[in-house]
N, C-alpha and C. Protein backbone atom coordinates (compact mmCIF):
# COMPACT_ATOMS: atom_id res chain seq x y z
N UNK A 1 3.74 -18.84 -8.75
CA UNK A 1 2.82 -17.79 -9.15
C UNK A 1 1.80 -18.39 -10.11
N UNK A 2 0.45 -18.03 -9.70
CA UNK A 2 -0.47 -18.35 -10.54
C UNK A 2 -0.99 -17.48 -11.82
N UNK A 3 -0.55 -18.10 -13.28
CA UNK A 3 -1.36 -17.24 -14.16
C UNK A 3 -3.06 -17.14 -14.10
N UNK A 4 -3.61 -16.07 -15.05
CA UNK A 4 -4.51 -15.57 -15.24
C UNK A 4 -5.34 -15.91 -16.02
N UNK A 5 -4.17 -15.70 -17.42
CA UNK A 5 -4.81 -16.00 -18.54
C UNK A 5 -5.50 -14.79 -19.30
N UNK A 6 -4.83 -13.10 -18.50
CA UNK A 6 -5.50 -12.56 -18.47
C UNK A 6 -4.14 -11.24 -18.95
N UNK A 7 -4.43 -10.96 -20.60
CA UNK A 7 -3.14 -10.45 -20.87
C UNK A 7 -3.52 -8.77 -21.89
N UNK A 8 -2.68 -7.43 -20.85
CA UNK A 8 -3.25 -6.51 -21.27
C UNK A 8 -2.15 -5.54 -22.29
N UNK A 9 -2.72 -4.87 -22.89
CA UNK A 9 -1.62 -3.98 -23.63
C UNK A 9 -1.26 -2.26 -22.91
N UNK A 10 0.42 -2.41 -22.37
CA UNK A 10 0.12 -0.82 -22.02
C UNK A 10 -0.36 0.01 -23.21
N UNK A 11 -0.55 1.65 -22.62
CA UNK A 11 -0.80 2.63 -23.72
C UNK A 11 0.46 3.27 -23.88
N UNK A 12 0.53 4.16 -24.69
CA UNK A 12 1.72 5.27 -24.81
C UNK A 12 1.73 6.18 -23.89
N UNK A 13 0.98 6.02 -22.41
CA UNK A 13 1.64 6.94 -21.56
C UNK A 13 2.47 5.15 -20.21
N UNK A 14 2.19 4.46 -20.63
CA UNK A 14 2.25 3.40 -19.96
C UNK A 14 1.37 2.83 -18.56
N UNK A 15 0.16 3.52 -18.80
CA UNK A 15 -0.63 2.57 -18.32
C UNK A 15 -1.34 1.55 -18.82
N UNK A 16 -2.04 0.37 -17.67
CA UNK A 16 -2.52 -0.38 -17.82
C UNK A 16 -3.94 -0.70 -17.30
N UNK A 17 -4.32 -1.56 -17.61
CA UNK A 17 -5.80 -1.73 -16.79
C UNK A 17 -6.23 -2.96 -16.13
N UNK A 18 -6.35 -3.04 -14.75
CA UNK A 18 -6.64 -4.00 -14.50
C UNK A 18 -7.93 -4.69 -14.59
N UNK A 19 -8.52 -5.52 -14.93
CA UNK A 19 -9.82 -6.11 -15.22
C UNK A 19 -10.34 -6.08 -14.04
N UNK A 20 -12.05 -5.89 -14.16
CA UNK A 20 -12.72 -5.86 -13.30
C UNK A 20 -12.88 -6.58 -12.51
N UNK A 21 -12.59 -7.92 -12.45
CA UNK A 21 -12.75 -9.16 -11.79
C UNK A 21 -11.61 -9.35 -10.52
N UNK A 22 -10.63 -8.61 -11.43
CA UNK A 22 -9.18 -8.93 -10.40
C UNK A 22 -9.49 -7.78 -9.38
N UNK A 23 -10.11 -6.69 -9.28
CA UNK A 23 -10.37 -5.70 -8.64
C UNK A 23 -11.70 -5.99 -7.51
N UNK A 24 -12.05 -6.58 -7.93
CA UNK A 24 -13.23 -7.43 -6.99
C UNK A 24 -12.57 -8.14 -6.15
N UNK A 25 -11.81 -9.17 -6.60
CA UNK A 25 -11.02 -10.17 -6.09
C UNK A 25 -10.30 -9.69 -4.72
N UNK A 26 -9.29 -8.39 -5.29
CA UNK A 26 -8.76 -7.64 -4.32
C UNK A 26 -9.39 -6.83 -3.16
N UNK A 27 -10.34 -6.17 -3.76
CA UNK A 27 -10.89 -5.67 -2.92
C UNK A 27 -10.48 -4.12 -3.35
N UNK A 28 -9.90 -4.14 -4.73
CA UNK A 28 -9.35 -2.73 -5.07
C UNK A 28 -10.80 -1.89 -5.80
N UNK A 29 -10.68 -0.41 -5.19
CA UNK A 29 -11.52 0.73 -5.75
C UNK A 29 -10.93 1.55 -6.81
N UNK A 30 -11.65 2.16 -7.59
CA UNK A 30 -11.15 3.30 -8.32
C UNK A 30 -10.13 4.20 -7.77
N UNK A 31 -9.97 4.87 -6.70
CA UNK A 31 -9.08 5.62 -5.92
C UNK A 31 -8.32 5.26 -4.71
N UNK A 32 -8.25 3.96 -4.77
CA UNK A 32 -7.43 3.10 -4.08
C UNK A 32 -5.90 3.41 -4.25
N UNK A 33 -4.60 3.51 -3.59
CA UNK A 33 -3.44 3.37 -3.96
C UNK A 33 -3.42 1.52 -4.27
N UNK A 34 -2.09 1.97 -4.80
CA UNK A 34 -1.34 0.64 -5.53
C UNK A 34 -0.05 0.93 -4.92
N UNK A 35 0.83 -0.20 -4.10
CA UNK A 35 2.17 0.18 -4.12
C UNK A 35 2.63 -0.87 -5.40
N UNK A 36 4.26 -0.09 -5.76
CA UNK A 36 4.54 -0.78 -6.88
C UNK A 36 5.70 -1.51 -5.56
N UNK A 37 6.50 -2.93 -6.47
CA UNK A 37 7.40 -3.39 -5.90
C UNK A 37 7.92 -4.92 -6.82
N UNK A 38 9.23 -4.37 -6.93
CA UNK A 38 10.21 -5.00 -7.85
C UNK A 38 11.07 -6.33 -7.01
N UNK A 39 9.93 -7.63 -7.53
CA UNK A 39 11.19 -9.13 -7.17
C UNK A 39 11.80 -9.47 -8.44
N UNK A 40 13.39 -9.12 -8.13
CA UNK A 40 14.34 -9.80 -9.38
C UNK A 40 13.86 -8.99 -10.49
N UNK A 41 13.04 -9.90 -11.22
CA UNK A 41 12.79 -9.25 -13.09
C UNK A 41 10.93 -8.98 -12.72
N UNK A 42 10.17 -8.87 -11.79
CA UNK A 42 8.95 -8.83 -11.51
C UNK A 42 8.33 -7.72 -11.08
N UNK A 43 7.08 -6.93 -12.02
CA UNK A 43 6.87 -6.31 -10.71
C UNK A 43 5.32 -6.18 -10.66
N UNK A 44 5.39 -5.81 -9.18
CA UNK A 44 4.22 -6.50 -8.38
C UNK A 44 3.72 -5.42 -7.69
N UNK A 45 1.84 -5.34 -8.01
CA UNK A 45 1.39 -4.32 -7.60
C UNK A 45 0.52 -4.70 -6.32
N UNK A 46 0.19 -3.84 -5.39
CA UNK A 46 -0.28 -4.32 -3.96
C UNK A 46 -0.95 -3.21 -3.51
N UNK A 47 -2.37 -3.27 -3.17
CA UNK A 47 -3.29 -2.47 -2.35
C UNK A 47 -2.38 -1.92 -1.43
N UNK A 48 -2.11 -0.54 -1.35
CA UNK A 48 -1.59 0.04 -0.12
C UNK A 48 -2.52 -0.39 1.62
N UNK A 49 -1.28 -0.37 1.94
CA UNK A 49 -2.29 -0.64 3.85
C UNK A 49 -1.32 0.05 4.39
N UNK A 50 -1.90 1.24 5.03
CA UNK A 50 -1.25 2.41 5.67
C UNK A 50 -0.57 1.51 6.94
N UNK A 51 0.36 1.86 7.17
CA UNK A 51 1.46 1.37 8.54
C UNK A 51 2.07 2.36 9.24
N UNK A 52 2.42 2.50 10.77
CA UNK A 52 3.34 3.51 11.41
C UNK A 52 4.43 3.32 10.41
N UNK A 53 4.93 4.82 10.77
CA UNK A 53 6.10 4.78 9.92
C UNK A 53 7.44 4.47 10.51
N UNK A 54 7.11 4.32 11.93
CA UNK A 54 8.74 3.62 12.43
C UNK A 54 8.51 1.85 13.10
N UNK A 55 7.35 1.64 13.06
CA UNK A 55 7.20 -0.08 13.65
C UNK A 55 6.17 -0.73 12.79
N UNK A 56 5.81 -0.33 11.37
CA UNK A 56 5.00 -0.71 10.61
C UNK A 56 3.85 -1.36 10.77
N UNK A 57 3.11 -1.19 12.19
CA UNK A 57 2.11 -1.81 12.51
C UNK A 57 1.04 -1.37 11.96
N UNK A 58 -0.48 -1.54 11.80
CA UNK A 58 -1.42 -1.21 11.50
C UNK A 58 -2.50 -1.25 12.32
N UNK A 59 -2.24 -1.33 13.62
CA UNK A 59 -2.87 -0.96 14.55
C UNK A 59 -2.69 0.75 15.24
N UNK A 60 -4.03 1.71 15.12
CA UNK A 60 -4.60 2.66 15.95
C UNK A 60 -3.77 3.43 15.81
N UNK A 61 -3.76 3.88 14.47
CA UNK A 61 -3.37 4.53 13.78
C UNK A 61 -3.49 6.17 13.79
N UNK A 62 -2.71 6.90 13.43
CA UNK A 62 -3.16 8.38 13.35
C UNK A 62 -2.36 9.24 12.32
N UNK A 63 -2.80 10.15 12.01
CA UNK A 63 -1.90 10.56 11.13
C UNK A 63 -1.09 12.31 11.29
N UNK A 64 -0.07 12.68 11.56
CA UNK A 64 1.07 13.46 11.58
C UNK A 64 1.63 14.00 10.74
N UNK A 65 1.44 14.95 9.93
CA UNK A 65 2.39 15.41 8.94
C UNK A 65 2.04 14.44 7.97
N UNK A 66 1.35 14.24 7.55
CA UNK A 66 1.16 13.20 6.09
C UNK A 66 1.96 11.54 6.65
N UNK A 67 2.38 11.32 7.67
CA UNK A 67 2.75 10.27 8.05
C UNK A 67 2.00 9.39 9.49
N UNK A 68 2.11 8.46 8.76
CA UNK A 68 0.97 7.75 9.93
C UNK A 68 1.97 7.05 11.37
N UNK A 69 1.56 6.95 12.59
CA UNK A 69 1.70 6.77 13.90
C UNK A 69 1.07 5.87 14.87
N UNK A 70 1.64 5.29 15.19
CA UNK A 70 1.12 4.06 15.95
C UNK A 70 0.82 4.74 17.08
N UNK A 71 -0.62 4.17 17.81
CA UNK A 71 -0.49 4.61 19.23
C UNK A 71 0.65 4.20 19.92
N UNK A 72 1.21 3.13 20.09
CA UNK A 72 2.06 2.47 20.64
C UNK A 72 3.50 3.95 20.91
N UNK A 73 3.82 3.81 19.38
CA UNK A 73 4.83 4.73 19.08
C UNK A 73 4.75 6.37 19.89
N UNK A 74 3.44 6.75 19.58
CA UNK A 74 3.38 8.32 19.59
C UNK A 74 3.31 8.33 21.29
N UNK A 75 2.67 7.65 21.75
CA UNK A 75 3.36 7.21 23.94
C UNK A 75 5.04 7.30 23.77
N UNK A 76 4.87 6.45 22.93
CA UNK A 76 7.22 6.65 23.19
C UNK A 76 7.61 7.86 22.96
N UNK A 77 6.84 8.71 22.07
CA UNK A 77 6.95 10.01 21.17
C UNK A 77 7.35 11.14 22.44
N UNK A 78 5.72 11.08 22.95
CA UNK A 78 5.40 11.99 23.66
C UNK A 78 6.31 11.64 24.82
N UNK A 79 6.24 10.25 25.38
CA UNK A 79 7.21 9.88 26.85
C UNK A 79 9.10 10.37 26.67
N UNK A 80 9.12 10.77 25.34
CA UNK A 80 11.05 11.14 25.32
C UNK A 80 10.58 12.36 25.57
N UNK A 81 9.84 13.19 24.68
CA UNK A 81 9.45 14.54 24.79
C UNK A 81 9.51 15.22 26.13
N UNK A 82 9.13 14.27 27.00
CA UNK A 82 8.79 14.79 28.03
C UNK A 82 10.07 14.32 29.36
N UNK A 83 10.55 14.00 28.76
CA UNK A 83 12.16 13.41 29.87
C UNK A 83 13.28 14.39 29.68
């Protein structure tokens, strides 16, 4: 892992701020999600990228009930549906 050099203080509700530079870098917006995710003693924040929710692809996509669907998938969906 590469440091930064780049060291912030939470607040008393426990947020933080990421610097503008690292947000460029990423490609992160103001209203962007963040997923959080815990290695060992680490944790690590990551631009959300929407995925089906049963083959995690990110291809042709749609969305269902607040949950996203692969074309691939929603053919299997509809093809049991219909047997």
């Amino acid at each position: 892992m590469k440091s930064t050099g780049i060291i912030r203080k939470m607040d008393d509700l426990g947020r933080i701020v990421i610097p503008m530079e690292l947000r460029r870098i990423f490609g992160i917006s103001s209203n962007d999600e963040l997923e959080i995710f815990v290695d060992s003693d680490r944790i690590v924040l990551q631009k959300h990228e929407p995925t089906c929710v049963f083959c995690n692809s990110m291809d042709n996509l749609s969305e269902h009930k607040e949950k996203q669907i692969c074309g691939k998938c929603l053919a299997d969906l509809k093809k049991q549906g219909s047997s």
